[in-house]
N, C-alpha and C. Protein backbone atom coordinates (compact mmCIF):
# COMPACT_ATOMS: atom_id res chain seq x y z
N UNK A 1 150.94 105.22 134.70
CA UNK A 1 150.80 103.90 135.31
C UNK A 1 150.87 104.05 136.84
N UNK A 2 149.88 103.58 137.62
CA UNK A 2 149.74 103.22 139.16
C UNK A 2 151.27 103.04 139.37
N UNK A 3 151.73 103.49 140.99
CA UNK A 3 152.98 102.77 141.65
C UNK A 3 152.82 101.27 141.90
N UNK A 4 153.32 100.42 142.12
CA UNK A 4 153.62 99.11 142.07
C UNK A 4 152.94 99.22 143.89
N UNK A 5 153.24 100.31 144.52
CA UNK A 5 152.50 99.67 146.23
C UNK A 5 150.92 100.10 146.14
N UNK A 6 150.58 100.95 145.32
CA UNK A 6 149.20 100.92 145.11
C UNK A 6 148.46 100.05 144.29
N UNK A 7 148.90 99.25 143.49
CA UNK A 7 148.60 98.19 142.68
C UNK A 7 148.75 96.88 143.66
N UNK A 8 149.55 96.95 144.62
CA UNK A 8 149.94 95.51 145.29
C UNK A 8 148.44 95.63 146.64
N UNK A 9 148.55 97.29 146.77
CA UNK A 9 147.15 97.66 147.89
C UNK A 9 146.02 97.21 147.13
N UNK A 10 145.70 97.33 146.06
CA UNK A 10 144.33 96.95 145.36
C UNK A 10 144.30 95.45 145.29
N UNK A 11 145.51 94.91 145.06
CA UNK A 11 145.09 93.88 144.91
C UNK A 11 144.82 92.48 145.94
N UNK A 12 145.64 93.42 147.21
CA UNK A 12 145.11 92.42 148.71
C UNK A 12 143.88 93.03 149.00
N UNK A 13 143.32 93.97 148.44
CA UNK A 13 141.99 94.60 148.68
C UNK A 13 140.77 93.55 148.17
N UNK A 14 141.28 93.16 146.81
CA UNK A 14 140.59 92.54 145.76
C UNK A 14 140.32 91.10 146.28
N UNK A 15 141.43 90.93 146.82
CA UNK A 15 142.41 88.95 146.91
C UNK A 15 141.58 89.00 148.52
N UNK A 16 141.41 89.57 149.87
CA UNK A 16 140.77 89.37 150.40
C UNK A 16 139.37 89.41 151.10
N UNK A 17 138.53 90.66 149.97
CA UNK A 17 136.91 90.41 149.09
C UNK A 17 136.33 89.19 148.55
N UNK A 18 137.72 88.38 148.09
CA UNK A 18 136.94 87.15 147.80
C UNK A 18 136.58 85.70 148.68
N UNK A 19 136.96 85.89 149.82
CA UNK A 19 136.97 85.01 150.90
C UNK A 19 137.56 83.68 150.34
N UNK A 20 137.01 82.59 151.11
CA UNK A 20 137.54 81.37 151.02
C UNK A 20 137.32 80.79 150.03
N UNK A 21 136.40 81.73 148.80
CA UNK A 21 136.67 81.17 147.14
C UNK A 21 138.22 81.60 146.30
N UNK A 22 138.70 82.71 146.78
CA UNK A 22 139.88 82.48 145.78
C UNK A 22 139.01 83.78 145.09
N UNK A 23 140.82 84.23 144.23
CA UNK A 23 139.94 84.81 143.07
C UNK A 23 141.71 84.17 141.91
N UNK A 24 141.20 83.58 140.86
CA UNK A 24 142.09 83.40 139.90
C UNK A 24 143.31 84.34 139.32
N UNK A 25 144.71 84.20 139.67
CA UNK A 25 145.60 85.22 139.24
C UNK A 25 145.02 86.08 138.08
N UNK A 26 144.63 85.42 137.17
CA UNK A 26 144.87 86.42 135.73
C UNK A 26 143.40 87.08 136.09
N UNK A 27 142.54 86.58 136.92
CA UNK A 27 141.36 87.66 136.68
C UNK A 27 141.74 88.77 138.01
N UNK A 28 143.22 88.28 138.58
CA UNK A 28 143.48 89.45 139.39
C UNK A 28 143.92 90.90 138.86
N UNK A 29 144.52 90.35 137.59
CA UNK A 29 145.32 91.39 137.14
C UNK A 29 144.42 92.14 135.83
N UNK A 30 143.59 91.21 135.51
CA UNK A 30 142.44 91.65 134.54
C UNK A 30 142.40 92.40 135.61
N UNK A 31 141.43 92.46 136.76
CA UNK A 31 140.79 93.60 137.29
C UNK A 31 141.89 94.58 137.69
N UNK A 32 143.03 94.68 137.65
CA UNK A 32 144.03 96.04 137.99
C UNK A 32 144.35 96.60 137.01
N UNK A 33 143.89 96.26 135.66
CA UNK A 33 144.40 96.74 134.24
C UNK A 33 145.89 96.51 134.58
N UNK A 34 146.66 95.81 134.56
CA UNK A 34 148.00 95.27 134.74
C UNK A 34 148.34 93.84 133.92
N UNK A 35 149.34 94.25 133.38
CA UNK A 35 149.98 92.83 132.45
C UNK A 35 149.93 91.76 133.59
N UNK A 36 150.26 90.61 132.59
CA UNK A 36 150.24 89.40 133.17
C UNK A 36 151.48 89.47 134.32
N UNK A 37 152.19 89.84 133.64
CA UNK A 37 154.05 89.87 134.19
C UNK A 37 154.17 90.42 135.75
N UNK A 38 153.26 91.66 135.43
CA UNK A 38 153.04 92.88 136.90
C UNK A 38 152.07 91.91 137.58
N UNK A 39 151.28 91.66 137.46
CA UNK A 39 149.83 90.95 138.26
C UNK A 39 150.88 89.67 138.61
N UNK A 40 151.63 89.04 137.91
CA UNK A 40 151.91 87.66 138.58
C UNK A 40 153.10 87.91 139.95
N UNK A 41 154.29 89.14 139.20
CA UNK A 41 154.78 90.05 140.12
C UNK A 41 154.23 90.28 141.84
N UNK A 42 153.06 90.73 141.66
CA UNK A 42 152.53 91.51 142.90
C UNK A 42 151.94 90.28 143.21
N UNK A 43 151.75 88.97 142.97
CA UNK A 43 151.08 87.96 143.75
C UNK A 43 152.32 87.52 144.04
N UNK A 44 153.60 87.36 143.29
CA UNK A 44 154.67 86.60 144.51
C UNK A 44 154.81 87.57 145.59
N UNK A 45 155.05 88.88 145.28
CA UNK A 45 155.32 89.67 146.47
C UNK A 45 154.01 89.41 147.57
N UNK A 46 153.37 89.58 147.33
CA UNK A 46 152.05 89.40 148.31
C UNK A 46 152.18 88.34 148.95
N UNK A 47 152.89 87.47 148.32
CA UNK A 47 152.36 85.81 149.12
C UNK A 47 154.20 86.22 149.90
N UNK A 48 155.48 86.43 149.65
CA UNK A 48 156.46 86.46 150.04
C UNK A 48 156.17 87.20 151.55
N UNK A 49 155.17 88.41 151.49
CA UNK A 49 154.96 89.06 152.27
C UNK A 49 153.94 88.38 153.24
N UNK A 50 153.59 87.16 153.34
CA UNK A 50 152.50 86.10 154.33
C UNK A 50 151.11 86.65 154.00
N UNK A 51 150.78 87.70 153.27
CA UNK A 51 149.28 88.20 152.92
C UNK A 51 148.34 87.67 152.19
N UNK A 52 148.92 86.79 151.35
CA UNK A 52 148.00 85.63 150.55
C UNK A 52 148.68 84.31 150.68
N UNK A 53 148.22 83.64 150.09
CA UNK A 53 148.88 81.96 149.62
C UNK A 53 147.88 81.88 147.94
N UNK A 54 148.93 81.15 147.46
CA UNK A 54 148.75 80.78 145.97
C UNK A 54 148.95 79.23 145.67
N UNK A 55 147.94 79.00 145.25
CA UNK A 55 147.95 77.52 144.67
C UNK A 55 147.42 77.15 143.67
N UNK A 56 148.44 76.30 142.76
CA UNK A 56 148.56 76.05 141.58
C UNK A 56 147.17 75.74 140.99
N UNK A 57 146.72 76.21 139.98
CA UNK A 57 145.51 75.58 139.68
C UNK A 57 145.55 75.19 138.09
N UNK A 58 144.64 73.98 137.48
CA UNK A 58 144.28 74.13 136.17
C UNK A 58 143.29 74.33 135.79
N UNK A 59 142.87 75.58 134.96
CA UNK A 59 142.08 76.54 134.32
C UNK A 59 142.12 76.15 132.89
N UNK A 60 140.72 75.89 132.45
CA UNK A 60 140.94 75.93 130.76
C UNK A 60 142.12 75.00 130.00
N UNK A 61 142.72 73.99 130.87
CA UNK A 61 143.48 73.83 130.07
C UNK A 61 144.96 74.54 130.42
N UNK A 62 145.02 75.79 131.22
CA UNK A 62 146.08 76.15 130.89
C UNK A 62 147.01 76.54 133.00
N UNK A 63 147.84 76.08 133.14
CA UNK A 63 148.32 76.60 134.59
C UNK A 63 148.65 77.97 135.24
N UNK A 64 147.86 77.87 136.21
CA UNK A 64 147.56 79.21 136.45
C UNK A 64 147.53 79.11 138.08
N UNK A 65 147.44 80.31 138.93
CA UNK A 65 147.51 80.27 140.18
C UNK A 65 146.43 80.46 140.74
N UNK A 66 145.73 80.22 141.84
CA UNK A 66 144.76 80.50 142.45
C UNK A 66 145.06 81.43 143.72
N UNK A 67 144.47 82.65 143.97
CA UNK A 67 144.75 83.35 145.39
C UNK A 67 144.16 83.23 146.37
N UNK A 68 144.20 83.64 147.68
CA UNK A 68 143.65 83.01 148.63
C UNK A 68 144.06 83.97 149.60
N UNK A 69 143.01 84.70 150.59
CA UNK A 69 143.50 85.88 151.33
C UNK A 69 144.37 84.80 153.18
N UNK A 70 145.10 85.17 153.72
CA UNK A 70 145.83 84.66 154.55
C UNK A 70 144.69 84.45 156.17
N UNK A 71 144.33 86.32 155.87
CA UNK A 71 143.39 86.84 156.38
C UNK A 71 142.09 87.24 156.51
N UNK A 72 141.27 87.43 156.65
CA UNK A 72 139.91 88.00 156.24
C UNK A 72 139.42 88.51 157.04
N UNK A 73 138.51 89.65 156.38
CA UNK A 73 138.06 90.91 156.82
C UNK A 73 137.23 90.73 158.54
N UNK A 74 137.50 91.48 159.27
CA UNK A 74 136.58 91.07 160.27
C UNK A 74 135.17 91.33 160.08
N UNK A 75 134.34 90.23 160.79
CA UNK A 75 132.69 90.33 160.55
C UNK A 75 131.88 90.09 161.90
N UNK A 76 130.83 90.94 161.66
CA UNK A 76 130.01 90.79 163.51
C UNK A 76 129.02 89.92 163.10
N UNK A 77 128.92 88.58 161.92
CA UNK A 77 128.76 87.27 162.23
C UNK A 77 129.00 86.60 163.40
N UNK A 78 130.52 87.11 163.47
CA UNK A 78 130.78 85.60 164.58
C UNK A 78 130.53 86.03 165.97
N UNK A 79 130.11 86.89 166.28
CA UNK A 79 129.79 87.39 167.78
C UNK A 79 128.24 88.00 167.55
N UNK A 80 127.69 87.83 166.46
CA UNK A 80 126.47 88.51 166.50
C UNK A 80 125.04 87.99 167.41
N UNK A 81 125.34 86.65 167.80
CA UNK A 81 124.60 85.71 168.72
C UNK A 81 125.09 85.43 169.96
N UNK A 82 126.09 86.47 170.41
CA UNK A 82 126.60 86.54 171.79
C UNK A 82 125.44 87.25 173.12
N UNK A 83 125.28 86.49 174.01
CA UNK A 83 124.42 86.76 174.76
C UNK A 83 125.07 88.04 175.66
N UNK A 84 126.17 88.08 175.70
CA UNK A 84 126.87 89.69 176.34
C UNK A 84 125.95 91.04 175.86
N UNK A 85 125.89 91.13 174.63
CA UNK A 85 125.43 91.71 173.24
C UNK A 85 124.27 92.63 173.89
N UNK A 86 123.61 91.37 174.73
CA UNK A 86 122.13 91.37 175.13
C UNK A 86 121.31 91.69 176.69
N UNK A 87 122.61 91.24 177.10
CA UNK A 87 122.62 90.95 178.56
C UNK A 87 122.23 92.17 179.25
N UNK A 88 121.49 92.10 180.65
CA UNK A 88 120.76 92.96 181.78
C UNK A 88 122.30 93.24 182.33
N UNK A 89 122.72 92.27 182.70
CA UNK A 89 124.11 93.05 183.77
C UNK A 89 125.52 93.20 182.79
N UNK A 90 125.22 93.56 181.80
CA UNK A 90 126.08 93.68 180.80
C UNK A 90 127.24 95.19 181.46
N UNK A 91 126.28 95.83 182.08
CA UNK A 91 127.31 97.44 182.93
C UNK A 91 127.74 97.07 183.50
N UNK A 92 127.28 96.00 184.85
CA UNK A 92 127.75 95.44 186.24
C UNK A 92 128.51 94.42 185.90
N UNK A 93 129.02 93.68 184.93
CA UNK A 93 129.95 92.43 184.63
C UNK A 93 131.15 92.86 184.19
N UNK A 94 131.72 92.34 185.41
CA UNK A 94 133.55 92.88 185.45
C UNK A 94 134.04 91.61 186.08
N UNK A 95 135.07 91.43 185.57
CA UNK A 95 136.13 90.16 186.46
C UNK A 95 136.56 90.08 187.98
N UNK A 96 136.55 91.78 188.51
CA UNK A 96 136.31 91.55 189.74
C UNK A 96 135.21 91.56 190.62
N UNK A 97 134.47 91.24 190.44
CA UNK A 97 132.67 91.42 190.81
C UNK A 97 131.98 89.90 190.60
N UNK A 98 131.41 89.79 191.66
CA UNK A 98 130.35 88.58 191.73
C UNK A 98 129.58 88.04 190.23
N UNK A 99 129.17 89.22 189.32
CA UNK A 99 128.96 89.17 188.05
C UNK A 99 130.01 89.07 187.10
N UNK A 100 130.63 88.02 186.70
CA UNK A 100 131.38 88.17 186.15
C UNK A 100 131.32 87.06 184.85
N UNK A 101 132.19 87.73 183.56
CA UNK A 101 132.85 86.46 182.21
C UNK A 101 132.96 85.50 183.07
N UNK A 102 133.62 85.09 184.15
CA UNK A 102 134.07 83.86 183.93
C UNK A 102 133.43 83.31 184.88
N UNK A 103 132.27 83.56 185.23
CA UNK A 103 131.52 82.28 186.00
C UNK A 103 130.44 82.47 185.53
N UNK A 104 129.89 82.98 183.64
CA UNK A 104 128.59 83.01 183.29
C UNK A 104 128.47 82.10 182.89
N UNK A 105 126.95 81.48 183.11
CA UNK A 105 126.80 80.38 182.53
C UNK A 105 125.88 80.53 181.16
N UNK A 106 125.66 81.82 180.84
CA UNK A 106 124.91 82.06 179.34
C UNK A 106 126.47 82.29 178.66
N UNK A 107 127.37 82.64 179.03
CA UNK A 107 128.58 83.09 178.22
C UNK A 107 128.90 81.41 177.76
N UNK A 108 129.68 81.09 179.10
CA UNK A 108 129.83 79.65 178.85
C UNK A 108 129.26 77.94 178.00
N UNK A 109 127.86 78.58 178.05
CA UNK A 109 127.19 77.80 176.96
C UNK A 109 127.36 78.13 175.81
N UNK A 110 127.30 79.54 175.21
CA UNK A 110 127.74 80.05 174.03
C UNK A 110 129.12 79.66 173.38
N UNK A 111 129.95 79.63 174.43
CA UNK A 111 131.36 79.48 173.96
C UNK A 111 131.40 77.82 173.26
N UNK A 112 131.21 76.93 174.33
CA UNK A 112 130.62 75.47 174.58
C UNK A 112 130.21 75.48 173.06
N UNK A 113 128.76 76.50 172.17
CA UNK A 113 127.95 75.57 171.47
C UNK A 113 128.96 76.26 170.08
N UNK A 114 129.80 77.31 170.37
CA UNK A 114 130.78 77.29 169.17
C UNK A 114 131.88 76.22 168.73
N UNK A 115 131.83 75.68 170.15
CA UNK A 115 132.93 74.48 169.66
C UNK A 115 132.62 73.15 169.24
N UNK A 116 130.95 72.92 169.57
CA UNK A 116 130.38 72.38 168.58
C UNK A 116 129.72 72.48 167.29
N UNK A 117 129.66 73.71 166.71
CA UNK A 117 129.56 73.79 165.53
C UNK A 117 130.84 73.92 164.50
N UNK A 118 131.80 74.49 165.22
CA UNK A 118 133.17 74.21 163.92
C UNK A 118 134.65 73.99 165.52
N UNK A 119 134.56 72.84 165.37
CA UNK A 119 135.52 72.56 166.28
C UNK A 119 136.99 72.65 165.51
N UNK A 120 137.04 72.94 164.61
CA UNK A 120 138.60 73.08 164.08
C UNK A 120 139.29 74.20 164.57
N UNK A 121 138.52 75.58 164.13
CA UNK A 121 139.28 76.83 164.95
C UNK A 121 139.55 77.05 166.74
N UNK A 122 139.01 76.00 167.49
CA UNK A 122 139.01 76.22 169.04
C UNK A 122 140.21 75.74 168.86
N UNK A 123 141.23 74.96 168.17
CA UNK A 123 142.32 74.10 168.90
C UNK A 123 143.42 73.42 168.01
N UNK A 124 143.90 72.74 168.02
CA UNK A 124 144.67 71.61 167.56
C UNK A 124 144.30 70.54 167.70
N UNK A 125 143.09 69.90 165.95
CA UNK A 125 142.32 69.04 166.33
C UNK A 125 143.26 67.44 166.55
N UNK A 126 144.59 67.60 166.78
CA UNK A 126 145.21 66.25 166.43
C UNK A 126 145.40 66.24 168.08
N UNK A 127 145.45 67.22 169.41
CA UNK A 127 145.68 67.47 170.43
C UNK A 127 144.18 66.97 170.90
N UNK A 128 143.18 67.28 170.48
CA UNK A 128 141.74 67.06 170.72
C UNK A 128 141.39 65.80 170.71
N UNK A 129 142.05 64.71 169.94
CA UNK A 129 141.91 63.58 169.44
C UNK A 129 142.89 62.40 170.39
N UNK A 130 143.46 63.64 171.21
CA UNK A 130 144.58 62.77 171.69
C UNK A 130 145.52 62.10 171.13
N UNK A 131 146.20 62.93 169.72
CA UNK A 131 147.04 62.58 169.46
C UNK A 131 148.19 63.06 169.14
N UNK A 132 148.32 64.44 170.25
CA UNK A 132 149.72 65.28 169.94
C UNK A 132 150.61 64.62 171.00
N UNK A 133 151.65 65.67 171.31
CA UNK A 133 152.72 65.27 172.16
C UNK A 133 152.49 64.58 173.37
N UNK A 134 153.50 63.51 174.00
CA UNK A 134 152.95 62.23 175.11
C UNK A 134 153.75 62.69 175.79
């Protein structure tokens, strides 16, 4: 039988492969060849440890947990339309130099049109709304 930290490694391996679908406890432990007991085991530890979150779900009829990675894998999605990427003075752009991040205005539009497509991750949308601390 696997050690219990290589079984708990497979299965944040497994638990954050499945992105923001979840993958169902018991088909976690189906896939580790591990009893119900061990598989439900290594999801409290996992979640005790901040690496997943688990939420209750009903399946078939019967209660069961749902997993959910905390984290997820990094992807060159989210910078793959960065004009840096692309850029002529991409050698010559330094913070101390006339060329610079912070007075581009191709950077700055980019940044700008991310916070209009998912404005939740730029901030604290209740601060955005004007309605955090007075």
């Amino acid at each position: 039988m696997p050690k219990r930290n290589d079984l708990e490694q497979k299965a944040l391996h497994f638990v954050m492969n499945t992105g923001s679908a979840g993958v169902l406890q018991s088909d976690l432990w189906r896939e580790l060849g591990a009893s119900s007991r061990e598989g439900s085991r290594i999801a409290i530890k996992l979640e005790e440890k901040g690496l997943i979150r688990r939420e209750k779900e009903l399946q078939d009829g019967r209660w069961t947990y749902r997993l959910f990675p905390k984290r997820v894998p990094a992807s060159i999605d989210s910078i793959v339309d960065c004009p840096c990427l692309l850029c002529q003075d991409n050698a010559r752009c330094d913070p101390t130099t006339p060329i610079s991040p912070t007075n581009c205005p191709k950077l700055t539009d980019w940044i700008l049109s991310l916070g209009k497509e998912n404005p939740a991750p730029l901030g604290d949308s209740t601060l955005a709304q004007g309605l955090g601390p007075r």
